[in-house]
N, C-alpha and C. Protein backbone atom coordinates (compact mmCIF):
# COMPACT_ATOMS: atom_id res chain seq x y z
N UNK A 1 -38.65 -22.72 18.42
CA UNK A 1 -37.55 -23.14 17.56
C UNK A 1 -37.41 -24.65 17.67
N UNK A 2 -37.79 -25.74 16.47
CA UNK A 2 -37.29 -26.88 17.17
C UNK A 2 -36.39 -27.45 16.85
N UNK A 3 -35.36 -26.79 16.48
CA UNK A 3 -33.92 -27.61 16.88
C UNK A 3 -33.68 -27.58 18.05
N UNK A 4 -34.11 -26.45 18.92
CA UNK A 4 -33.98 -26.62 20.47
C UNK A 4 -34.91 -27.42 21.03
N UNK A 5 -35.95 -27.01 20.86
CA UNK A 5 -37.30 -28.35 21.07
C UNK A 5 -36.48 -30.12 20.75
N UNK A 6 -36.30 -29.87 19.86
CA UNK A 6 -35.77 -31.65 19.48
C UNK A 6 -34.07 -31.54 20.74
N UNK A 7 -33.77 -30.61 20.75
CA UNK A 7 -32.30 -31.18 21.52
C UNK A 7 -33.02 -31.04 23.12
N UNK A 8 -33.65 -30.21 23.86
CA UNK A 8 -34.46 -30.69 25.13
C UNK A 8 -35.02 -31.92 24.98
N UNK A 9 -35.76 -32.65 24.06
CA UNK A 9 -36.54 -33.75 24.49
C UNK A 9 -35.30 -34.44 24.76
N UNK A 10 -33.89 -34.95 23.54
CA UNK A 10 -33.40 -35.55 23.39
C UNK A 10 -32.15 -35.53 24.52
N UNK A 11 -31.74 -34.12 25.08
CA UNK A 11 -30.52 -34.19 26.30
C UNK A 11 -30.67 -33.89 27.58
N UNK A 12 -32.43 -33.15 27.32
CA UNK A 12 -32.69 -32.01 28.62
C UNK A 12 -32.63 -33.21 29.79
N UNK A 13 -33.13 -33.31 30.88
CA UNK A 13 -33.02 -33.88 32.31
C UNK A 13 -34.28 -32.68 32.74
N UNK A 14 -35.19 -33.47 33.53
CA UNK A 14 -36.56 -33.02 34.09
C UNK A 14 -35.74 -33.73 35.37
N UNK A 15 -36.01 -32.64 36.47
CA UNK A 15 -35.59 -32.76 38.16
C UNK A 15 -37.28 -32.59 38.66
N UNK A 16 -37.80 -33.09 39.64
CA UNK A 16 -39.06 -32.91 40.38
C UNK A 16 -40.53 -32.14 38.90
N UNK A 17 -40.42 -31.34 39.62
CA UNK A 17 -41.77 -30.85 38.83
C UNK A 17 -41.47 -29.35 38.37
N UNK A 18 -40.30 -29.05 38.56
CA UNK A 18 -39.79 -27.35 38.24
C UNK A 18 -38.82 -27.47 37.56
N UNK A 19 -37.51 -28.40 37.24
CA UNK A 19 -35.85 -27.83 36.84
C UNK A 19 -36.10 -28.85 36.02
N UNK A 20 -35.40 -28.33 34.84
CA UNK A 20 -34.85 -28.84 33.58
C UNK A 20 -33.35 -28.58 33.43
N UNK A 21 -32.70 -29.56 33.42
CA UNK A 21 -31.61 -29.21 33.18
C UNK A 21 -30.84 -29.64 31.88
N UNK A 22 -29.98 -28.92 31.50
CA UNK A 22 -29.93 -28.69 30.27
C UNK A 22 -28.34 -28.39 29.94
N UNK A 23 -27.35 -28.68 31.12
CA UNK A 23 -25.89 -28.21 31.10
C UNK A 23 -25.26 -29.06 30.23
N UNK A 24 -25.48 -29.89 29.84
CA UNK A 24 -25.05 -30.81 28.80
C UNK A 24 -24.79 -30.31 27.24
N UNK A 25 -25.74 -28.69 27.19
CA UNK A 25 -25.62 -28.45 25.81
C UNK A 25 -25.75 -26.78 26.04
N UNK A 26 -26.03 -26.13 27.03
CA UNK A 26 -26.48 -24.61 27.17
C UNK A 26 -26.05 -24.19 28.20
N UNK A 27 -25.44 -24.97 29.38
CA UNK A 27 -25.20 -23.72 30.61
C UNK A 27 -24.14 -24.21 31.31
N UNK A 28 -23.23 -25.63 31.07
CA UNK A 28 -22.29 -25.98 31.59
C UNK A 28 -21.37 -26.18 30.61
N UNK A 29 -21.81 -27.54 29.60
CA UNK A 29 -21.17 -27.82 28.50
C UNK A 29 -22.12 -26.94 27.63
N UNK A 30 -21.29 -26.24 26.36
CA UNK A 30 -21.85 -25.29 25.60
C UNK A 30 -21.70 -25.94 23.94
N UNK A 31 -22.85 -25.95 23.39
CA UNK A 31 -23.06 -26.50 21.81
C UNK A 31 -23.06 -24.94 21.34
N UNK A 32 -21.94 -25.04 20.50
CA UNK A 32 -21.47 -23.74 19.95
C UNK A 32 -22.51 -23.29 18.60
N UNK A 33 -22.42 -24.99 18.06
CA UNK A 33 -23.33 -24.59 17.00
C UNK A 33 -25.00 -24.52 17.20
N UNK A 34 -25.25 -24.97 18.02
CA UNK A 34 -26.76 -24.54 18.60
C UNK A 34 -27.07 -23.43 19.24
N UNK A 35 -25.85 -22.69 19.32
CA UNK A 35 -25.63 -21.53 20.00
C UNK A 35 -25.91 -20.34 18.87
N UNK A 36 -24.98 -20.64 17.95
CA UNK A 36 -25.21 -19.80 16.74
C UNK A 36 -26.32 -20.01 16.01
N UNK A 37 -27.50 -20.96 15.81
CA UNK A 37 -29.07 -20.82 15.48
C UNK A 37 -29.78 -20.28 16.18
N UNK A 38 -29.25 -20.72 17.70
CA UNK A 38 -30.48 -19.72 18.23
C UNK A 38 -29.81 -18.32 18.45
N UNK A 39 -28.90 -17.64 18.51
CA UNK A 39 -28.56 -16.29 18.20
C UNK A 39 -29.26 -15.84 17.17
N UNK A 40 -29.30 -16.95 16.19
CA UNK A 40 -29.65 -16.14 14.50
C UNK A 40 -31.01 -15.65 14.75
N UNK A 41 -31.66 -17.00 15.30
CA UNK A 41 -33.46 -17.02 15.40
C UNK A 41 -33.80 -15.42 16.36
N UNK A 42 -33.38 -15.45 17.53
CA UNK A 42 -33.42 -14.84 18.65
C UNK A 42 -33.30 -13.18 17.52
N UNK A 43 -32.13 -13.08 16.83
CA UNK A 43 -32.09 -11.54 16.44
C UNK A 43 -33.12 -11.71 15.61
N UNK A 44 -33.65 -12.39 14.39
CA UNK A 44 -34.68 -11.98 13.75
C UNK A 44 -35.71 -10.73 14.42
N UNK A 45 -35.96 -11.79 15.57
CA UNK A 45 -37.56 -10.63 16.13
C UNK A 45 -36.68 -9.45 17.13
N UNK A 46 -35.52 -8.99 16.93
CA UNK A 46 -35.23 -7.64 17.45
C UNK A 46 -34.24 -7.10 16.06
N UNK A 47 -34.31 -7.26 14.87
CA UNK A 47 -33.53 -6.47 14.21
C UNK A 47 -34.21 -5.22 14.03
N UNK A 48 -35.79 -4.97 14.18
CA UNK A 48 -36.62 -3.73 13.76
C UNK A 48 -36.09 -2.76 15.24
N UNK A 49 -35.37 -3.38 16.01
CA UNK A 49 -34.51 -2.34 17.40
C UNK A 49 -33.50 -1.68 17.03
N UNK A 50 -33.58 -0.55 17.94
CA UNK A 50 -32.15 -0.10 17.52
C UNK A 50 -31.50 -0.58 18.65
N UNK A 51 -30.30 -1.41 18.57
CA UNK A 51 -29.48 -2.27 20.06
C UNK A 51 -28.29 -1.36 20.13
N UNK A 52 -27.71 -0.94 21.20
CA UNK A 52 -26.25 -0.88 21.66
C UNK A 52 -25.43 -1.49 22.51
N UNK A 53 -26.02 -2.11 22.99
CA UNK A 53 -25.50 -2.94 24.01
C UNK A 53 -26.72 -4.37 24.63
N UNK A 54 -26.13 -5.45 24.63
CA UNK A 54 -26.39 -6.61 25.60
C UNK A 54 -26.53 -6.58 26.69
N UNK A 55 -26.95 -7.11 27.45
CA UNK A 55 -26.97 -6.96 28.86
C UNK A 55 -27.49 -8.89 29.52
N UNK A 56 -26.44 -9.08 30.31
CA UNK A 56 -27.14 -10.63 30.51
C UNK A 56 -26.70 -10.26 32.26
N UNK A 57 -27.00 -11.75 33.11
CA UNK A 57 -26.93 -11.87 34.48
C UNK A 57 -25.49 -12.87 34.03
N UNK A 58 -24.91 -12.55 35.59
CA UNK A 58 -23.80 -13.76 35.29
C UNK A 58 -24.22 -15.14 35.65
N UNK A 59 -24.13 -16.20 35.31
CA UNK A 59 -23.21 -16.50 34.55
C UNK A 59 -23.47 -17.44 33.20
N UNK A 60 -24.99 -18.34 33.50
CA UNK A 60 -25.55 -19.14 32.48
C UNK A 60 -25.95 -18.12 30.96
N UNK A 61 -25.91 -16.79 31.23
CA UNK A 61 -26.72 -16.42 30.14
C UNK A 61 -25.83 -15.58 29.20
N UNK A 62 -24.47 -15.75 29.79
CA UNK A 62 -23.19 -15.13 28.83
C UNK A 62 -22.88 -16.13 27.77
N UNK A 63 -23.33 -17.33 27.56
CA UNK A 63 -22.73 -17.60 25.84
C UNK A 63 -23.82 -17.09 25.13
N UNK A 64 -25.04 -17.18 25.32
CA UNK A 64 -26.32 -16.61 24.08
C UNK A 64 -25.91 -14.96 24.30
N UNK A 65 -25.58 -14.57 25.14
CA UNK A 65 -25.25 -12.98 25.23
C UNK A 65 -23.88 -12.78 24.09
N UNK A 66 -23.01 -13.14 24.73
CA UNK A 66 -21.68 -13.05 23.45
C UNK A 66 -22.05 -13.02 21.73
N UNK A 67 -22.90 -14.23 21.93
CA UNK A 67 -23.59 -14.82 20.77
C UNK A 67 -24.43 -13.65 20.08
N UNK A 68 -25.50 -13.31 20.73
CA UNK A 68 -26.17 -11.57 20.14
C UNK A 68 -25.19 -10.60 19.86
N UNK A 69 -23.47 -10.03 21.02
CA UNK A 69 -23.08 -9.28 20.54
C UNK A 69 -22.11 -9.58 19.58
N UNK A 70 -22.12 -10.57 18.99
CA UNK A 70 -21.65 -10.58 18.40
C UNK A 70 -22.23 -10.36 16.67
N UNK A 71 -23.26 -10.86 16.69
CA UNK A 71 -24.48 -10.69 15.62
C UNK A 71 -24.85 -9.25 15.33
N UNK A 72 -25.32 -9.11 16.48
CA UNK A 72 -25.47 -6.97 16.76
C UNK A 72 -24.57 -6.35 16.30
N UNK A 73 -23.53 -6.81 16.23
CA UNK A 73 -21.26 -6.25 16.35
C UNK A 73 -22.10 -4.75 17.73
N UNK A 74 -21.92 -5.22 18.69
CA UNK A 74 -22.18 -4.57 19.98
C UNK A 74 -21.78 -5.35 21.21
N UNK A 75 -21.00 -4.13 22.17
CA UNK A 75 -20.74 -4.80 23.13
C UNK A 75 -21.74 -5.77 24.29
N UNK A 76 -21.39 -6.65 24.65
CA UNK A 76 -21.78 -7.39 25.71
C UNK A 76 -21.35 -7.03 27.17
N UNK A 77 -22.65 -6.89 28.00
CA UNK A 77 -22.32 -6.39 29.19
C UNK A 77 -22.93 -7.61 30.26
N UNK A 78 -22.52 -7.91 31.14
CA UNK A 78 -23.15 -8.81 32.17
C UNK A 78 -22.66 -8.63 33.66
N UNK A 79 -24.22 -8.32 34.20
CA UNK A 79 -24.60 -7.85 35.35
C UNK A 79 -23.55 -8.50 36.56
N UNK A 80 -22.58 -8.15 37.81
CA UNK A 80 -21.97 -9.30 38.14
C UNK A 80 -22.85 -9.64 39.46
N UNK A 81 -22.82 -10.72 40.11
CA UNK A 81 -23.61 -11.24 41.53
C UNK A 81 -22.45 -11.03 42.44
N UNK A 82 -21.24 -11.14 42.36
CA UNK A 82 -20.15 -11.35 43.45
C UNK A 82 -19.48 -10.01 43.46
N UNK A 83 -19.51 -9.41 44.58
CA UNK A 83 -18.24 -8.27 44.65
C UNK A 83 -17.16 -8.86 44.75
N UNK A 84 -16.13 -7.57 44.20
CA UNK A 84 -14.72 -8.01 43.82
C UNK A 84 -14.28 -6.42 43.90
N UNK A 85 -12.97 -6.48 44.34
CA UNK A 85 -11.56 -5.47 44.83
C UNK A 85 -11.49 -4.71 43.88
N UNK A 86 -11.64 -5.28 42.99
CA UNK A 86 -11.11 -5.03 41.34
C UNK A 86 -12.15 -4.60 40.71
N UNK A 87 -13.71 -3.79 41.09
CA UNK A 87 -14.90 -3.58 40.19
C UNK A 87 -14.74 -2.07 40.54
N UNK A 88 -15.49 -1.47 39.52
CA UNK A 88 -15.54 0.02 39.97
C UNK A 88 -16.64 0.05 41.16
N UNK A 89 -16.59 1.01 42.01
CA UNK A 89 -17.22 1.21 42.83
C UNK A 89 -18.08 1.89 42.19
N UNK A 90 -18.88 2.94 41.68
CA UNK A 90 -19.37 3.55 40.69
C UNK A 90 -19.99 2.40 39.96
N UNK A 91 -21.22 1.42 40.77
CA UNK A 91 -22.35 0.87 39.92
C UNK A 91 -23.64 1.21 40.17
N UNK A 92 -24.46 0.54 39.07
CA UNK A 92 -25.78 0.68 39.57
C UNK A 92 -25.90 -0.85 40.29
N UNK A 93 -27.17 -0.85 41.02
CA UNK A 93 -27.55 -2.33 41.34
C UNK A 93 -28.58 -2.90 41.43
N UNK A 94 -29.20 -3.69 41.25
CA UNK A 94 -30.53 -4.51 41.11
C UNK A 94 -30.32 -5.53 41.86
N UNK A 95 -31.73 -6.20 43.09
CA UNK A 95 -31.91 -7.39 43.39
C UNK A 95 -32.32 -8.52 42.73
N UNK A 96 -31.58 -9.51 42.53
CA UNK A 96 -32.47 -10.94 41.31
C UNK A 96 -32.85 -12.16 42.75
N UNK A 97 -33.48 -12.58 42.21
CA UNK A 97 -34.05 -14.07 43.52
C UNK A 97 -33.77 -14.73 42.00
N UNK A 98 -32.87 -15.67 42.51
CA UNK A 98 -32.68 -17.29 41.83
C UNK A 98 -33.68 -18.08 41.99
N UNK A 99 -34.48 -18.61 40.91
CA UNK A 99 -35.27 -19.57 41.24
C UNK A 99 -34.62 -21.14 41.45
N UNK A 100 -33.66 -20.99 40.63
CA UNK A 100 -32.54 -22.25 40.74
C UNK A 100 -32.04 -22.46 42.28
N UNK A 101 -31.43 -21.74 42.46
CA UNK A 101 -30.89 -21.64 43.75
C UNK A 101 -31.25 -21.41 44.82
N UNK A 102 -32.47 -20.35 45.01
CA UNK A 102 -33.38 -20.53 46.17
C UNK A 102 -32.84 -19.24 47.16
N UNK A 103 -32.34 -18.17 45.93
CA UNK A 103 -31.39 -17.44 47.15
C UNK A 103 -31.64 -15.62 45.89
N UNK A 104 -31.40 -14.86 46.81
CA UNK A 104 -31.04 -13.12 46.33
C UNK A 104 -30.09 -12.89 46.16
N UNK A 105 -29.49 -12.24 44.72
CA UNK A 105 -28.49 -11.73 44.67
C UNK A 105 -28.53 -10.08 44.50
N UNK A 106 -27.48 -9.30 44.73
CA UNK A 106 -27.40 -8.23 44.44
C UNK A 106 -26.53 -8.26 43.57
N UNK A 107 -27.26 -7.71 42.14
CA UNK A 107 -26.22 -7.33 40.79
C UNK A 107 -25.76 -6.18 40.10
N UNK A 108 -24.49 -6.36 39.91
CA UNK A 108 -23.75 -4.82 39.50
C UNK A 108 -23.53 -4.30 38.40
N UNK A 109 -23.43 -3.27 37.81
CA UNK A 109 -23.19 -3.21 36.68
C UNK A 109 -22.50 -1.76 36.79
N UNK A 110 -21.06 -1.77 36.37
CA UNK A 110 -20.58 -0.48 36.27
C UNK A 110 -21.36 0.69 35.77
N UNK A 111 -20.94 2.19 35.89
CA UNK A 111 -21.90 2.69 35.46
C UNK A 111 -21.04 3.64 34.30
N UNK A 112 -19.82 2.72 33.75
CA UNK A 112 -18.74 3.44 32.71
C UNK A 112 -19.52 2.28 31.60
N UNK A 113 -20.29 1.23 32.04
CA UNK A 113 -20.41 0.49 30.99
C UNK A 113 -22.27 0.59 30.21
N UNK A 114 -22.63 1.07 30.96
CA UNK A 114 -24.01 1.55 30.54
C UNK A 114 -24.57 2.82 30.66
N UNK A 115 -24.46 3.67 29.27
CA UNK A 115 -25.14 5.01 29.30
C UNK A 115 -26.47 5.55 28.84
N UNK A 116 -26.66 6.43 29.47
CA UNK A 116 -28.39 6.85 29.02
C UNK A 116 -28.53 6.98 27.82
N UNK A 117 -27.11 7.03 26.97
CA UNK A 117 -27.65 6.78 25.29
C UNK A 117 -28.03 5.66 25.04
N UNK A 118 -27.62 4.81 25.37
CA UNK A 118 -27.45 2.63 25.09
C UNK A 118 -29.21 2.21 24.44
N UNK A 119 -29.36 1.72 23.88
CA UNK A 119 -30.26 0.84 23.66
C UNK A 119 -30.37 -0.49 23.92
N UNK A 120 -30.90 -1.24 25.29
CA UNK A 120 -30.37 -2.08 25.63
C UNK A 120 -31.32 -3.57 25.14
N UNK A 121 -31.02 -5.00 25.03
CA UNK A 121 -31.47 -5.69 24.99
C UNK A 121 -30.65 -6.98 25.57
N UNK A 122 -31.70 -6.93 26.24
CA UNK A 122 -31.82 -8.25 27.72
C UNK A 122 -31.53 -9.74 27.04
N UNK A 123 -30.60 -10.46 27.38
CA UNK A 123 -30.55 -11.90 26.77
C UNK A 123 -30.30 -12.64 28.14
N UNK A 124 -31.14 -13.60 28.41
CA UNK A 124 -31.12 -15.05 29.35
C UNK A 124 -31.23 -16.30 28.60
N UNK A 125 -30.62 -16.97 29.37
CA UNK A 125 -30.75 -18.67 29.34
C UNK A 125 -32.47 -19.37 29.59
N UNK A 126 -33.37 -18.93 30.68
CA UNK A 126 -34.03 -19.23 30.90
C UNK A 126 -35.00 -17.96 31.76
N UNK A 127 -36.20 -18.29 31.83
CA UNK A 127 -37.03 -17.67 32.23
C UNK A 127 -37.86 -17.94 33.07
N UNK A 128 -37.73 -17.92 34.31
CA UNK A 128 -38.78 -18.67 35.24
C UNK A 128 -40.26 -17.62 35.47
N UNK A 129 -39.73 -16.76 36.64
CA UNK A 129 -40.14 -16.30 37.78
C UNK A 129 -40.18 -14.59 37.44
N UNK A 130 -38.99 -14.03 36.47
CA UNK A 130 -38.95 -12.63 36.24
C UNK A 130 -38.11 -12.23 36.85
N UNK A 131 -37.19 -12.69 37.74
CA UNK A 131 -36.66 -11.60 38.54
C UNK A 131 -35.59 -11.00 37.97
N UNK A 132 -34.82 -12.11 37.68
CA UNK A 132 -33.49 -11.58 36.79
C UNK A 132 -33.85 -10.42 35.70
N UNK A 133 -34.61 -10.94 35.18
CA UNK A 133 -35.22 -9.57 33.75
C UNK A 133 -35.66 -8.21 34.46
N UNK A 134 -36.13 -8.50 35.29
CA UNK A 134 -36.36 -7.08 36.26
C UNK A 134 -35.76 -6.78 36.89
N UNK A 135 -34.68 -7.32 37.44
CA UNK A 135 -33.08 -6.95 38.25
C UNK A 135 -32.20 -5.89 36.81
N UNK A 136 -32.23 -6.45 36.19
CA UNK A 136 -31.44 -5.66 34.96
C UNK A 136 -32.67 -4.86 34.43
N UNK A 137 -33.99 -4.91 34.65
CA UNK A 137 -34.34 -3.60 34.32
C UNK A 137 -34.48 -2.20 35.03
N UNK A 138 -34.21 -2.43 36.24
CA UNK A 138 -34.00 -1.80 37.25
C UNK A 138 -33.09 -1.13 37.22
N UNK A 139 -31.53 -1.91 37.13
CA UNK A 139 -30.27 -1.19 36.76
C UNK A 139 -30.51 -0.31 35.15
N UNK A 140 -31.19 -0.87 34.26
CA UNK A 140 -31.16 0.01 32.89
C UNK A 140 -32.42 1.09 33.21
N UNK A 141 -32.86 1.07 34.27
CA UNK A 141 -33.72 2.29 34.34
C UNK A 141 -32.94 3.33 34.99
N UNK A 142 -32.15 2.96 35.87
CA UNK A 142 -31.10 3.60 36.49
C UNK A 142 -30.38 4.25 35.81
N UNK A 143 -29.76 3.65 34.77
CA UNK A 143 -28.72 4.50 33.82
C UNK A 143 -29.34 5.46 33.12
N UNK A 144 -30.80 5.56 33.00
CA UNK A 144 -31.48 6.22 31.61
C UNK A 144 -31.34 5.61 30.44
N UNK A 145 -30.60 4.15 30.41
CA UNK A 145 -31.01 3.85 28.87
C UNK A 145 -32.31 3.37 28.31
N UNK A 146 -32.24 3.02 27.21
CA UNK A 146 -33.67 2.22 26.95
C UNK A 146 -33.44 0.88 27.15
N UNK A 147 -35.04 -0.22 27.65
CA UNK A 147 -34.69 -1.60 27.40
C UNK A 147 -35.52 -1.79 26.10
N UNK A 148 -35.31 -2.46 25.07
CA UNK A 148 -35.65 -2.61 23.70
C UNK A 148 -36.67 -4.06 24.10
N UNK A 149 -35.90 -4.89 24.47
CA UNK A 149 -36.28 -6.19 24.44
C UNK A 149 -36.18 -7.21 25.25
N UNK A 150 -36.42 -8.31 25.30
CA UNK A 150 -35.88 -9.25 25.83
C UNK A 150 -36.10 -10.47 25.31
N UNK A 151 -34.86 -11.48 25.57
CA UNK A 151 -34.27 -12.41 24.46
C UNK A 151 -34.08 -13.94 25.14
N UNK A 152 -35.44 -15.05 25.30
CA UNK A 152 -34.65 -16.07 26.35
C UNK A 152 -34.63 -17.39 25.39
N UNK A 153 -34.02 -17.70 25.93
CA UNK A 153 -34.03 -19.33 25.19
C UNK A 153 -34.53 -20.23 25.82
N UNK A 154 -35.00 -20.45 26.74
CA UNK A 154 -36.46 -21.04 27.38
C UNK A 154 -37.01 -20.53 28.57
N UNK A 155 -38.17 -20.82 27.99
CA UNK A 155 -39.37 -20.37 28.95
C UNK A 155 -39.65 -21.07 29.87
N UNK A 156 -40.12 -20.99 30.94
CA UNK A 156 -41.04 -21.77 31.79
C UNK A 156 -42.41 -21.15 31.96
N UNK A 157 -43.14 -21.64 31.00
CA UNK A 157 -44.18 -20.73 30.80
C UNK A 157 -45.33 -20.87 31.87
N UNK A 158 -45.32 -22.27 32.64
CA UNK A 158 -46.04 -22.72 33.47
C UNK A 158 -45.51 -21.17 35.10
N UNK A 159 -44.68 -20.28 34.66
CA UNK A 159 -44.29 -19.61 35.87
C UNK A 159 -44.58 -18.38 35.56
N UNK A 160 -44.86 -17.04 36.29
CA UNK A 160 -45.42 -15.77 35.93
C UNK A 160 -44.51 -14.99 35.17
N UNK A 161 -43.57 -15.39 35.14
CA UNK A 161 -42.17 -14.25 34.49
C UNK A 161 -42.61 -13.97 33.42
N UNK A 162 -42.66 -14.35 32.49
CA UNK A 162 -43.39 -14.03 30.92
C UNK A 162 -44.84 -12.99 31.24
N UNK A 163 -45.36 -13.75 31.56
CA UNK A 163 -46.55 -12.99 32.13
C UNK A 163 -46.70 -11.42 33.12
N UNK A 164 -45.59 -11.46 33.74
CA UNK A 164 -45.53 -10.05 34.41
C UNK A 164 -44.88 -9.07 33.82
N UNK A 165 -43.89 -9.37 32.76
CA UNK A 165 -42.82 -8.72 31.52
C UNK A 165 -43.99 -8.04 30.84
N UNK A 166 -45.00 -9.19 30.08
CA UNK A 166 -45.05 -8.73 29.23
C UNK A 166 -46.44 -7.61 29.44
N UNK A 167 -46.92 -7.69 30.36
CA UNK A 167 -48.15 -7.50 31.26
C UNK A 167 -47.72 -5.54 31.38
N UNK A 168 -46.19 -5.50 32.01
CA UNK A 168 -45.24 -3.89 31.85
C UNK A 168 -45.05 -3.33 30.52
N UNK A 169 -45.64 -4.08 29.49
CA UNK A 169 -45.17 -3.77 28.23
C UNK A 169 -44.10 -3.62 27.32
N UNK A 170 -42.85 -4.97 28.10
CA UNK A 170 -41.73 -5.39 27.43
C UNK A 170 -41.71 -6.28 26.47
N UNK A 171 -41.22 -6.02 25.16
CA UNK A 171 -41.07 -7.41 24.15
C UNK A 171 -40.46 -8.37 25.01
N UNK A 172 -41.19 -9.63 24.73
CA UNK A 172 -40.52 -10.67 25.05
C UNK A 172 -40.62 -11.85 24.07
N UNK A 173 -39.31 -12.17 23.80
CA UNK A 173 -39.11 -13.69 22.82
C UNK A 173 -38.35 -14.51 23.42
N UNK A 174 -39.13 -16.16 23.48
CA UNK A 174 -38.76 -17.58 23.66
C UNK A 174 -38.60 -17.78 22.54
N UNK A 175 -37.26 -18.74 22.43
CA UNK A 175 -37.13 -19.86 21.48
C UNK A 175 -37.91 -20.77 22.07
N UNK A 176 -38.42 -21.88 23.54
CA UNK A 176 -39.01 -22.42 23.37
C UNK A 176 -39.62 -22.28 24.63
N UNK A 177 -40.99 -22.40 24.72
CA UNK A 177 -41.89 -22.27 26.30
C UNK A 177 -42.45 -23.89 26.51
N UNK A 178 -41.74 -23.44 27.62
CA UNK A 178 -42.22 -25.32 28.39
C UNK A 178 -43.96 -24.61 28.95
N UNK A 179 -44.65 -25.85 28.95
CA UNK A 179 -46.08 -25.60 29.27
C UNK A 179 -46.04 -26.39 30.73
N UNK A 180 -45.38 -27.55 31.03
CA UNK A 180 -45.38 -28.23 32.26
C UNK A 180 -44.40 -29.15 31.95
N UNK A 181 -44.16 -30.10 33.32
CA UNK A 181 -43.19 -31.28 33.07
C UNK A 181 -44.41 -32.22 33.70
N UNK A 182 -44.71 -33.49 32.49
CA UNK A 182 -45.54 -34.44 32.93
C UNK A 182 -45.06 -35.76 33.16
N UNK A 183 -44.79 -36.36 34.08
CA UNK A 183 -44.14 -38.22 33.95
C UNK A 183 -42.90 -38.12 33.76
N UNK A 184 -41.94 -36.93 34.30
CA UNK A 184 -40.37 -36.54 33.83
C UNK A 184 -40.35 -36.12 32.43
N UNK A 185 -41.44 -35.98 31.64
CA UNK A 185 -41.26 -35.14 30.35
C UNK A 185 -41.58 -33.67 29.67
N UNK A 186 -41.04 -33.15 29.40
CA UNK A 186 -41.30 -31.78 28.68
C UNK A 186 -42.33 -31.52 28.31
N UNK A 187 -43.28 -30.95 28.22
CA UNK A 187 -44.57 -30.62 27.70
C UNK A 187 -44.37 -29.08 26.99
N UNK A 188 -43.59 -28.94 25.70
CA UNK A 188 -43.89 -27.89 24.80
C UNK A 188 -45.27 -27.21 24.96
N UNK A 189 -45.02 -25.53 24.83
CA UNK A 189 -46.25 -24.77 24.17
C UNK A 189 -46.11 -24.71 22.46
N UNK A 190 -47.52 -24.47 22.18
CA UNK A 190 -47.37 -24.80 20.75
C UNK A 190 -47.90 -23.01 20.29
């Protein structure tokens, strides 16, 4: 997609040789209206699904998630990392490793909010490593629903996650796959 392509060259931030950061427009501060193109783009290649539900990790990948259910008109569900007093006890759970952070989470997902009818499709912020996409496929194997898809808005294509998804035989769509970071710059796949 390169309206996202043109807004990474132009806001992203390249850290060492792995992190792009990008909170300026997608995961801290949020561009609402870049939000709503790539929702639009992103449903194109899953409207031939049948969706019932969203499913994201907390917390970077809940505005493009809102954003699908709202497009879908289907609820949005997102996995939580933190226990709380106040969650049903009655979840499923999946392990994710942060590549950001350098750390494991265990993620929850009620099990009043995902049923073996659901048709689910996966939406992230980014895509490194796989784990997160396989933390929530874990929990949606758990429930018996289906996973339809999966939905990121960038890739790190230079990392196996794409590659081990799609390798299990999951759809997977980037709006945009980084190929490397060269001299602090982005290096698009074409």
């Amino acid at each position: 997609m390169q309206l996202l392509k043109d807004r990474i060259l132009k806001d992203g931030r390249v850290i060492g040789n792995d992190i792009l950061k990008v909170d300026s427009f997608l995961n801290h501060q949020i561009d609402m209206k870049l939000m709503g193109a790539m929702g639009l783009e992103l449903k194109k290649h899953f409207e031939d699904r049948k969706v019932t539900k969203i499913l994201t990790v907390e917390s970077s990948g809940i505005p493009i998630a809102c954003v699908m259910g709202y497009l879908f008109e289907v609820p949005v569900v997102f996995a939580k990392k933190v226990e709380a007093r106040n969650m049903d006890l009655d979840v499923y759970e999946g392990e994710v490793y942060s590549f950001t952070k350098c750390r494991s989470y265990i993620i929850r997902v009620s099990k009043r909010y995902l049923l073996n009818t659901d048709h689910v499709l996966i939406v992230d912020d980014f895509l490194a490593n796989g784990k997160a996409v396989l933390g929530m496929k874990d929990i949606i194997d758990q429930s018996g629903a289906i996973l339809e898809g999966v939905g990121i808005v960038i890739e790190k294509g230079f990392q196996d996650g794409s590659k081990l998804l799609r390798e299990a035989g999951i759809k997977v769509v980037s709006l945009a796959v980084i190929d490397s970071f060269q001299n602090g710059k982005v290096v698009f796949r074409d």
